[in-house]
N, C-alpha and C. Protein backbone atom coordinates (compact mmCIF):
# COMPACT_ATOMS: atom_id res chain seq x y z
N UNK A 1 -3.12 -63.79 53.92
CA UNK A 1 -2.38 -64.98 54.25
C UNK A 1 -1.59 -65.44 53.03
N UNK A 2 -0.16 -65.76 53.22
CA UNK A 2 0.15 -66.22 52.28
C UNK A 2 0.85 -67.93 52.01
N UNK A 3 0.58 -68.32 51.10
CA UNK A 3 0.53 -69.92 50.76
C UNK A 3 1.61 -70.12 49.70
N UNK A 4 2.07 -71.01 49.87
CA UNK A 4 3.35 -71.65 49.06
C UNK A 4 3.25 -72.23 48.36
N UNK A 5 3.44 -71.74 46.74
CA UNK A 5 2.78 -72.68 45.59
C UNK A 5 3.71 -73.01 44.84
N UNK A 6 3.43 -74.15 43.76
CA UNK A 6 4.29 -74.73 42.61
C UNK A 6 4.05 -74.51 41.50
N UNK A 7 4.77 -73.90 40.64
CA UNK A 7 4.77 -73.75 39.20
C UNK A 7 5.57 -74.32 38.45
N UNK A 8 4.68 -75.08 37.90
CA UNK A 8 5.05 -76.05 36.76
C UNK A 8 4.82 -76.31 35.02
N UNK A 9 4.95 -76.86 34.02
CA UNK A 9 4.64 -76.90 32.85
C UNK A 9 4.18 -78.26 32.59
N UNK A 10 2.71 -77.91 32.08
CA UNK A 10 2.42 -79.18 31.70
C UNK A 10 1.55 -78.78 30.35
N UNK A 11 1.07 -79.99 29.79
CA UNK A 11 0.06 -80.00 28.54
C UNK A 11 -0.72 -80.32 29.07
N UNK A 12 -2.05 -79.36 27.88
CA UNK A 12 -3.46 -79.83 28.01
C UNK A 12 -3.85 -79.59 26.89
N UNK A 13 -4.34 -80.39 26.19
CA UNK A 13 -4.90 -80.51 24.75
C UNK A 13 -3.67 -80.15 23.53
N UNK A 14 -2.88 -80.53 23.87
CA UNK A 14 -1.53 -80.61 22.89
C UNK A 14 -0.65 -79.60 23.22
N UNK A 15 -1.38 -78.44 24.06
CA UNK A 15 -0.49 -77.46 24.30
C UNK A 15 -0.04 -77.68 25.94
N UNK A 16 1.46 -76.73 25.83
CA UNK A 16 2.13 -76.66 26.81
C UNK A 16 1.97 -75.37 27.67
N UNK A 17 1.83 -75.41 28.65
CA UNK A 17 1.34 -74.17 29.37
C UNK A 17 1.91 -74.10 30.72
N UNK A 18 1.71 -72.69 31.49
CA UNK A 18 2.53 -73.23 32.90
C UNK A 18 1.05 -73.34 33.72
N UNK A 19 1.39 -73.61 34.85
CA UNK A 19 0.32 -74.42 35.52
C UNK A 19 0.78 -74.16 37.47
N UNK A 20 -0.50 -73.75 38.45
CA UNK A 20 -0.26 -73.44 39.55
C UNK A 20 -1.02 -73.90 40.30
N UNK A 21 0.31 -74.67 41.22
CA UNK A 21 -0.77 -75.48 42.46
C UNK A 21 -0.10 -74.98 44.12
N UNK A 22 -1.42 -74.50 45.24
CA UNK A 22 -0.69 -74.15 46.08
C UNK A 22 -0.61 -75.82 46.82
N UNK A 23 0.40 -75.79 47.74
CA UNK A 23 1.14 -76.58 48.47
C UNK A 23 0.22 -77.59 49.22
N UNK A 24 -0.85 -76.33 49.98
CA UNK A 24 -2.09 -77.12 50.75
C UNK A 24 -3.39 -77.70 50.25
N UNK A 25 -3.08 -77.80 48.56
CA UNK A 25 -4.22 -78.53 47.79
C UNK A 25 -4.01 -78.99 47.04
N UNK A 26 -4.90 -79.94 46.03
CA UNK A 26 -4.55 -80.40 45.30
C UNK A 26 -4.90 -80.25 43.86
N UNK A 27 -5.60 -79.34 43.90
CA UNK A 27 -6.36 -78.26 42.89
C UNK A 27 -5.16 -77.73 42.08
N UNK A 28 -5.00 -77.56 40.97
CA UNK A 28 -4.24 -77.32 40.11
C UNK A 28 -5.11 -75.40 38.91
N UNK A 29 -4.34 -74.80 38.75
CA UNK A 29 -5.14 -73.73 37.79
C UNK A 29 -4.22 -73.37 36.65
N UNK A 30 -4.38 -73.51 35.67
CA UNK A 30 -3.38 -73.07 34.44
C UNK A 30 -3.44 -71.22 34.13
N UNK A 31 -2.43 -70.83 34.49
CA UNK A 31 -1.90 -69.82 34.15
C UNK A 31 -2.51 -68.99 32.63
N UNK A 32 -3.45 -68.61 32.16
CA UNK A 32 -3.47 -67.76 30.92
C UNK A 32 -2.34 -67.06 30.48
N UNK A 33 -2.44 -67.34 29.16
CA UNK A 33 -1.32 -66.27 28.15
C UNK A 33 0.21 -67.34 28.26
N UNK A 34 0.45 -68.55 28.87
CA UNK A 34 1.40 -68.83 28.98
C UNK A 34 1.57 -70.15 28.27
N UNK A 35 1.45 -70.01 26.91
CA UNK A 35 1.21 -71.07 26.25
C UNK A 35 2.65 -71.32 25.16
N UNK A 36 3.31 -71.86 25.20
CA UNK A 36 5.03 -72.59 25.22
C UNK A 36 5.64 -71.72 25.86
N UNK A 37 5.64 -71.70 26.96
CA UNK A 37 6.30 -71.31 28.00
C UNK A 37 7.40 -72.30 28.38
N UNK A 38 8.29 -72.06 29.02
CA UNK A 38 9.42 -72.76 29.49
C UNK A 38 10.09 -72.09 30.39
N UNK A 39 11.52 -73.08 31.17
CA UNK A 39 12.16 -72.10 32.17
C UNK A 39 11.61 -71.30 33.00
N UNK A 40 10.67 -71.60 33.82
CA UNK A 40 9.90 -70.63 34.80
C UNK A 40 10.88 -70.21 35.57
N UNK A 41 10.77 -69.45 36.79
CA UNK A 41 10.84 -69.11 38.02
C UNK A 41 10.37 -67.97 38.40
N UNK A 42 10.45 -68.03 39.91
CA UNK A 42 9.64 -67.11 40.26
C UNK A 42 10.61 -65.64 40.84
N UNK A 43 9.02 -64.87 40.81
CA UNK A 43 9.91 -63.78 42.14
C UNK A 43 9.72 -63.30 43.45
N UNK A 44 11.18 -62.81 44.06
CA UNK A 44 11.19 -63.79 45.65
C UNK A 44 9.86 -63.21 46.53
N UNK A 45 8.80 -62.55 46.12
CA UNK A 45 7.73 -62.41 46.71
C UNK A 45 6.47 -63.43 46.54
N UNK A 46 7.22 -63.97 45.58
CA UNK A 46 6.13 -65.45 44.90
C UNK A 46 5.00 -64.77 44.26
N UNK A 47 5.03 -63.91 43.79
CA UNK A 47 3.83 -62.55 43.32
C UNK A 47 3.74 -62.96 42.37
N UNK A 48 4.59 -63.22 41.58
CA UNK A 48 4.95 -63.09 39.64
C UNK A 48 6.45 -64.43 39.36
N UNK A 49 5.75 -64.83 38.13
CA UNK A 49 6.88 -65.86 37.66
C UNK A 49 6.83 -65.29 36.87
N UNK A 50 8.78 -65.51 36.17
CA UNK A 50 9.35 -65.00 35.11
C UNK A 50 9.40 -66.42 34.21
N UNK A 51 9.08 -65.90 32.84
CA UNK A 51 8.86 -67.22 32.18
C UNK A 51 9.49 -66.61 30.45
N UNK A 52 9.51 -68.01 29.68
CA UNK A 52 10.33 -67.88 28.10
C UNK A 52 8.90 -68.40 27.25
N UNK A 53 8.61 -67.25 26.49
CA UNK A 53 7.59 -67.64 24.93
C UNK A 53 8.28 -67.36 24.09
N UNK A 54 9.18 -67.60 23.53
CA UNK A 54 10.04 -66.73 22.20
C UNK A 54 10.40 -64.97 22.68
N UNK A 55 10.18 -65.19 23.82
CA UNK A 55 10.61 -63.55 24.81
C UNK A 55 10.38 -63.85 26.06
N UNK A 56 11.32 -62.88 26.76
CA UNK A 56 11.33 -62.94 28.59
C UNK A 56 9.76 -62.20 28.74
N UNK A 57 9.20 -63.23 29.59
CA UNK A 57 7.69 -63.00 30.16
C UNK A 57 7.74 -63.12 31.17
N UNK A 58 6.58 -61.66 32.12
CA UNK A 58 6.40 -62.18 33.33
C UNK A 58 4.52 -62.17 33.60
N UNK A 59 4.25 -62.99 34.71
CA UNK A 59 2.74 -63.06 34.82
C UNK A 59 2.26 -63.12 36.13
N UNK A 60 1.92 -61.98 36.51
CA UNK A 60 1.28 -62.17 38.03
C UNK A 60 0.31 -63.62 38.38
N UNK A 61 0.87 -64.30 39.56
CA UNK A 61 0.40 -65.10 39.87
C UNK A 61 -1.52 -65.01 39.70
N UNK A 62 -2.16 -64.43 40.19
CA UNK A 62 -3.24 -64.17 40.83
C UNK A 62 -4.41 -63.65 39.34
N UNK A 63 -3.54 -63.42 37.87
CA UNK A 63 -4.22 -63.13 37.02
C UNK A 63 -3.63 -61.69 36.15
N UNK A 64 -4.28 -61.90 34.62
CA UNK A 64 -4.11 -60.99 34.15
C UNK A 64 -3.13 -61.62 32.87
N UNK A 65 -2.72 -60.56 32.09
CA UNK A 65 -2.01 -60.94 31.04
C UNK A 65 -0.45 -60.59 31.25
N UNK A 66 0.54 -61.96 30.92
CA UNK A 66 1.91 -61.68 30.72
C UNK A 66 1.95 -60.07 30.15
N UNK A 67 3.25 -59.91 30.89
CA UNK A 67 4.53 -58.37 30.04
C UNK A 67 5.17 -59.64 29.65
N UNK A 68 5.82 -58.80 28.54
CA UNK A 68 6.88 -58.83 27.48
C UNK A 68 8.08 -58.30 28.36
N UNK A 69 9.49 -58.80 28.70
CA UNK A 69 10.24 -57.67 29.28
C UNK A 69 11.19 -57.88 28.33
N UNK A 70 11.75 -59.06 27.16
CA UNK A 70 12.93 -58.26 27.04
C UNK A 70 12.61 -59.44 25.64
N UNK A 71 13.77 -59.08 24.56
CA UNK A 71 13.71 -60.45 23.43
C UNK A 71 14.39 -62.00 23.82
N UNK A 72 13.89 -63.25 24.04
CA UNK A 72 14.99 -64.17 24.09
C UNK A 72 14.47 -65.46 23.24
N UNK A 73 14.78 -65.91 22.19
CA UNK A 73 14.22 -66.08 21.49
C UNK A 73 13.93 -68.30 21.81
N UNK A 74 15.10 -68.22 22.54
CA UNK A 74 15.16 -69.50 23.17
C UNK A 74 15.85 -69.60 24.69
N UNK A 75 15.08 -68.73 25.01
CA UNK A 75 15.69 -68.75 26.92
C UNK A 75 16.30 -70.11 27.50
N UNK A 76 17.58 -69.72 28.31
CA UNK A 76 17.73 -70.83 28.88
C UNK A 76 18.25 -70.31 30.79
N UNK A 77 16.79 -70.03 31.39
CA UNK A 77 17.22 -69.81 32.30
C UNK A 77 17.16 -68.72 32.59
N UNK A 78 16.28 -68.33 34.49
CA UNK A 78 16.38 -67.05 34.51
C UNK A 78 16.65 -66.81 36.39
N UNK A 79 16.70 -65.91 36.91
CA UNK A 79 16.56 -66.04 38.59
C UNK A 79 16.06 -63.95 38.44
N UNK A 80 15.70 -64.17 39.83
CA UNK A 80 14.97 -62.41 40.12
C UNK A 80 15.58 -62.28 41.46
N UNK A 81 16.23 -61.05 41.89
CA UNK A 81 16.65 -60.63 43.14
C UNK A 81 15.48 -59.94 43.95
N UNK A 82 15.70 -59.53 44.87
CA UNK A 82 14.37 -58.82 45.29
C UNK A 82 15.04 -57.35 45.34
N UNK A 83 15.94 -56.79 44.72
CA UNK A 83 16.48 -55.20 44.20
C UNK A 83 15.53 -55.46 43.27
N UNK A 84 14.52 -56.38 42.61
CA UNK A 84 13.99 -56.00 41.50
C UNK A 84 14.74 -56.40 40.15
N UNK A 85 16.04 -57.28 40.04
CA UNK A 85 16.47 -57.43 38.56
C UNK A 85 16.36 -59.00 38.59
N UNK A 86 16.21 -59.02 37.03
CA UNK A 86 16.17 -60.17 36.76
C UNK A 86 17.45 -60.72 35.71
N UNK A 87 18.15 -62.23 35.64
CA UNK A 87 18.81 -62.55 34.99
C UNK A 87 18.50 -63.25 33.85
N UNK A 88 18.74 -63.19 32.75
CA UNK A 88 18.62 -64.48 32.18
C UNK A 88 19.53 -65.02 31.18
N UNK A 89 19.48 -65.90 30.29
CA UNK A 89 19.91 -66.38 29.14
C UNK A 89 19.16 -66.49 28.26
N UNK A 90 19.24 -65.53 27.24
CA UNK A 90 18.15 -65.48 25.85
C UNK A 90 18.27 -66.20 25.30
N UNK A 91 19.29 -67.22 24.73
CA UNK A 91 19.87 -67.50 23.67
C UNK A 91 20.48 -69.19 23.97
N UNK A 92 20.71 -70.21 23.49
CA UNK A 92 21.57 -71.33 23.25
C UNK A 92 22.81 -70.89 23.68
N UNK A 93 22.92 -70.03 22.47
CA UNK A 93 24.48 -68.87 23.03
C UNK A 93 24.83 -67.70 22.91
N UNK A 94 25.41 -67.44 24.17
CA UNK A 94 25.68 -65.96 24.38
C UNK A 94 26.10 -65.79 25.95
N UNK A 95 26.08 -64.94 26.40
CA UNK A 95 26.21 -64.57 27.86
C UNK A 95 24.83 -64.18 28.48
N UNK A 96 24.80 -64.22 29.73
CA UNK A 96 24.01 -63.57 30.78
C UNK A 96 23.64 -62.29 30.51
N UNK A 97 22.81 -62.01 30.85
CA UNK A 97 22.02 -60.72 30.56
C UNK A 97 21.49 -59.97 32.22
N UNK A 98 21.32 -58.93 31.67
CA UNK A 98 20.26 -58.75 33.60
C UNK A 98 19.31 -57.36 32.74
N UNK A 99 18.15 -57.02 33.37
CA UNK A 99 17.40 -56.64 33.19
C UNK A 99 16.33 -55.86 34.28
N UNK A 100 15.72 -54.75 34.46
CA UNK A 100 14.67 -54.54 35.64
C UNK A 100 13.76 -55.62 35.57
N UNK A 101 13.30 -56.01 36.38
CA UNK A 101 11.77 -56.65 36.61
C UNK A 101 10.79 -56.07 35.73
N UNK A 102 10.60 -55.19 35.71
CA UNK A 102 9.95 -54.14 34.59
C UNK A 102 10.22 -53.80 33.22
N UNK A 103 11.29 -54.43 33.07
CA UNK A 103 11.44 -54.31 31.65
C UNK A 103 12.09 -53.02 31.08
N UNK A 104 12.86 -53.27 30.21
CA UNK A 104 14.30 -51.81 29.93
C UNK A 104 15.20 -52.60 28.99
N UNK A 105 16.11 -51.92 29.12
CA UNK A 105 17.74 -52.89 27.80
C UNK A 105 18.14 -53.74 28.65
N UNK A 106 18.38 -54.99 28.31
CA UNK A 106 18.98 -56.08 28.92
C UNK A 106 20.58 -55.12 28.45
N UNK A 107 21.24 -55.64 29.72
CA UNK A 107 22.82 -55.79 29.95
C UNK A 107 23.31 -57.07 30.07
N UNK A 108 24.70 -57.19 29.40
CA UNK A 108 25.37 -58.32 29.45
C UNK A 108 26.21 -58.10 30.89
N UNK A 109 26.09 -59.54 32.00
CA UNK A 109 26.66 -59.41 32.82
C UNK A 109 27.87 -60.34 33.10
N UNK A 110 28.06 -61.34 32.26
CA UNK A 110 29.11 -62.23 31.88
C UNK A 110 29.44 -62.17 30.22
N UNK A 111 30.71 -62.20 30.14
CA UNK A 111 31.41 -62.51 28.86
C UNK A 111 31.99 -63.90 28.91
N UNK A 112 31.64 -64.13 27.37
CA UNK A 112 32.14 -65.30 26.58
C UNK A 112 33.49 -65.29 26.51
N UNK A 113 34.09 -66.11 26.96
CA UNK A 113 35.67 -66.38 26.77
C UNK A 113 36.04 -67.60 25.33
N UNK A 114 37.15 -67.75 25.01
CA UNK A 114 37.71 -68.20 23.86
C UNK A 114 36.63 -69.44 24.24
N UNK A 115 36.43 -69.98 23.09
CA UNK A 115 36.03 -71.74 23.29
C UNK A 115 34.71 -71.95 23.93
N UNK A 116 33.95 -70.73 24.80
CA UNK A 116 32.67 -71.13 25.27
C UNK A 116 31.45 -71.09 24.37
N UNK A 117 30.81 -71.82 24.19
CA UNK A 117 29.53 -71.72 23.75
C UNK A 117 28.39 -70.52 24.21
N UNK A 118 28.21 -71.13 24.97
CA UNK A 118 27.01 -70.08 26.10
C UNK A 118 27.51 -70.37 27.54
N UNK A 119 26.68 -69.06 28.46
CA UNK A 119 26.22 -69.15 29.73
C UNK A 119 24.96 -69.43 29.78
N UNK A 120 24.48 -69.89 30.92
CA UNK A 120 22.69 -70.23 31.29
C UNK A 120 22.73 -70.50 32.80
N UNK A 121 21.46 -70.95 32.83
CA UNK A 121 20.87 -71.30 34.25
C UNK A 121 21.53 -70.10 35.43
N UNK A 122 21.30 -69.33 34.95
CA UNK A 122 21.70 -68.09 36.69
C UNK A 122 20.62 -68.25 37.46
N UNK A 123 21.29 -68.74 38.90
CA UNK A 123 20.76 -68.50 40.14
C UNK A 123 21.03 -67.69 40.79
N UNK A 124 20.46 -66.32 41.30
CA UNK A 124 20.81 -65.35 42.41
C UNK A 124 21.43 -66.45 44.18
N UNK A 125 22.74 -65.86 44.58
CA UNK A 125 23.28 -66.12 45.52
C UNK A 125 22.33 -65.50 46.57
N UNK A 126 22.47 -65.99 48.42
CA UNK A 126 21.50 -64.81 48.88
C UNK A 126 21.55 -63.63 48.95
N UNK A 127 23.08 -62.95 48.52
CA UNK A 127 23.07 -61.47 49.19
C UNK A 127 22.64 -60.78 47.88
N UNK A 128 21.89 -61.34 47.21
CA UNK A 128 21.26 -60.82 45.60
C UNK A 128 22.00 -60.68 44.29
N UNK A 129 23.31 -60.10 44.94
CA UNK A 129 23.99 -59.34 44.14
C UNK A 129 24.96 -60.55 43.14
N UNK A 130 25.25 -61.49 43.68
CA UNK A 130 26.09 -62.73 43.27
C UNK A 130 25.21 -63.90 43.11
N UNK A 131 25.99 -64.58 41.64
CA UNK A 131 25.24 -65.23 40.98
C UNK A 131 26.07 -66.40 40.73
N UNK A 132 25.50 -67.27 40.82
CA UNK A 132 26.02 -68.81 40.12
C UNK A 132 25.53 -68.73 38.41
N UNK A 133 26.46 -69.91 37.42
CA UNK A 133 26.05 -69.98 36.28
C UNK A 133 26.62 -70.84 35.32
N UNK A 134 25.81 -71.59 34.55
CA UNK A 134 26.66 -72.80 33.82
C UNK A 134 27.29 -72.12 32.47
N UNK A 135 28.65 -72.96 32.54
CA UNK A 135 29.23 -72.28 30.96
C UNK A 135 29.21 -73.56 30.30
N UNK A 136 29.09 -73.71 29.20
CA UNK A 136 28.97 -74.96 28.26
C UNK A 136 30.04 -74.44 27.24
N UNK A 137 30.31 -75.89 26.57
CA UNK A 137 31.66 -75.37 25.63
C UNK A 137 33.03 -75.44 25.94
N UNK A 138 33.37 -76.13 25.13
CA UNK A 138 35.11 -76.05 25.37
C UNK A 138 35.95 -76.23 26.83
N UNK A 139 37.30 -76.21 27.05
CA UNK A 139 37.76 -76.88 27.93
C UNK A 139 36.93 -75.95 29.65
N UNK A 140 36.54 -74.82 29.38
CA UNK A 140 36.45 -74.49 30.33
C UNK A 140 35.15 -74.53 31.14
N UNK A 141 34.41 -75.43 30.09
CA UNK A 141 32.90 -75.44 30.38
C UNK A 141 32.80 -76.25 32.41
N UNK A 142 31.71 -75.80 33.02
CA UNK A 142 31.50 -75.65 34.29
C UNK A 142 30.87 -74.94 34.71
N UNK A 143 30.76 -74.71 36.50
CA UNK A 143 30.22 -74.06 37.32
C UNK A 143 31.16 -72.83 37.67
N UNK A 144 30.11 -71.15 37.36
CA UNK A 144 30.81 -70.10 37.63
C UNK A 144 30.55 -69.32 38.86
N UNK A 145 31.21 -68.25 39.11
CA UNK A 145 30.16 -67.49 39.91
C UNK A 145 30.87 -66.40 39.48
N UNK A 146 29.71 -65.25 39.68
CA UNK A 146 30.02 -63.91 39.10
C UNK A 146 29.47 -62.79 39.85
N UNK A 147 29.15 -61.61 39.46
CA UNK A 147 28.55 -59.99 40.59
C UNK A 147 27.92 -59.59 39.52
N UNK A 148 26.64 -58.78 39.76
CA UNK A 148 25.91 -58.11 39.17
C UNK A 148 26.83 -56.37 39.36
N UNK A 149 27.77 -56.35 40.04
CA UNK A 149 28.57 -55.20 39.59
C UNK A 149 30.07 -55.54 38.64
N UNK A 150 30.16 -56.40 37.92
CA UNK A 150 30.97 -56.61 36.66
C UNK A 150 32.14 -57.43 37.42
N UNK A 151 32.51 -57.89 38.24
CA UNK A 151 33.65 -58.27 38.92
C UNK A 151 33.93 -59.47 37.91
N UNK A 152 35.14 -60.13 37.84
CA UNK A 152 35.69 -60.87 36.59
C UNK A 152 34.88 -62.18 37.52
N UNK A 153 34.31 -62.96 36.49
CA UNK A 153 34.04 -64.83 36.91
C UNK A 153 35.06 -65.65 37.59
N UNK A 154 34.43 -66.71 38.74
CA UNK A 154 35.51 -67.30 39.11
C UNK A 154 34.62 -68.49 38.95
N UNK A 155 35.93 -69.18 38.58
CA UNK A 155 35.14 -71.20 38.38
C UNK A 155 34.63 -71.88 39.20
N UNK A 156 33.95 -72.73 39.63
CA UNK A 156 33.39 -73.13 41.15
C UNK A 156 34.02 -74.85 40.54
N UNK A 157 33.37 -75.33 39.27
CA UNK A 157 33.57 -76.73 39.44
C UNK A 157 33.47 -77.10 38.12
N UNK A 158 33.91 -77.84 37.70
CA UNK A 158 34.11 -78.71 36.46
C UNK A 158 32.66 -79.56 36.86
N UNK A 159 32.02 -79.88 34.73
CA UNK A 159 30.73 -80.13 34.50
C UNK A 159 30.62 -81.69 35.46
């Protein structure tokens, strides 16, 4: 049977950790190994959340110890397709990245244009393949959308 849960970050005893509650209780269980964690989300099987320790982490719901999948040293932001890839933002600044679920060389899937700071926050669109994403920085900062097969960015909306 499967149940619909929330993952969240909270502290307990000074530390920050992620933390899992299903929907139909009120029982709460803290996640092991996920201690300054940030930027969760999950993946679309609700199996495993992808999470930021000073690196892209993922941690099966149900137990066991985080993978390591990729370096980000201050993540901002990640989404998982169910092809199995994941997006994220390593960095304050830089571009989008994508990656297996499993871990391999991150690829850059957006470029920095004149004047931008960074990309962040990618959300997978539903057909997997297309992605929303914030650009910060300079006149062109806003809402993008882009393809996990390289197609050029188009603007959706001013910040």
């Amino acid at each position: 049977m499967h149940f619909a849960r929330l993952v969240f970050l909270a502290s307990n005893e000074g530390k920050s950790q992620l933390w899992v509650r299903p929907l139909d209780s009120l029982a709460v269980q803290p996640l092991a190994g996920t201690d300054g964690a940030t930027y969760p989300f999950w993946s679309p099987d609700s199996a495993s959340v992808g999470f930021f320790a000073d690196k892209l982490k993922r941690i099966d719901i149900v137990g066991g110890a985080p993978q390591v999948l990729a370096n980000a040293a201050a993540g901002r932001g990640g989404a998982w397709n169910r092809g199995g890839t994941i997006l994220f933002a390593p960095n304050p600044s830089g571009p989008v990245l994508k990656i297996p679920a499993t871990g391999g060389e991150p690829v850059a899937v957006t470029r920095l244009e004149a004047g931008q700071g960074s990309h962040r926050f990618p959300q997978f669109l539903p057909d997997g393949r297309h992605f929303v994403y914030f650009v910060q920085g300079g006149p062109s900062q806003g809402r993008y959308t882009a393809s996990l097969d390289g197609t050029p960015s188009k603007r959706l909306a001013n910040p």
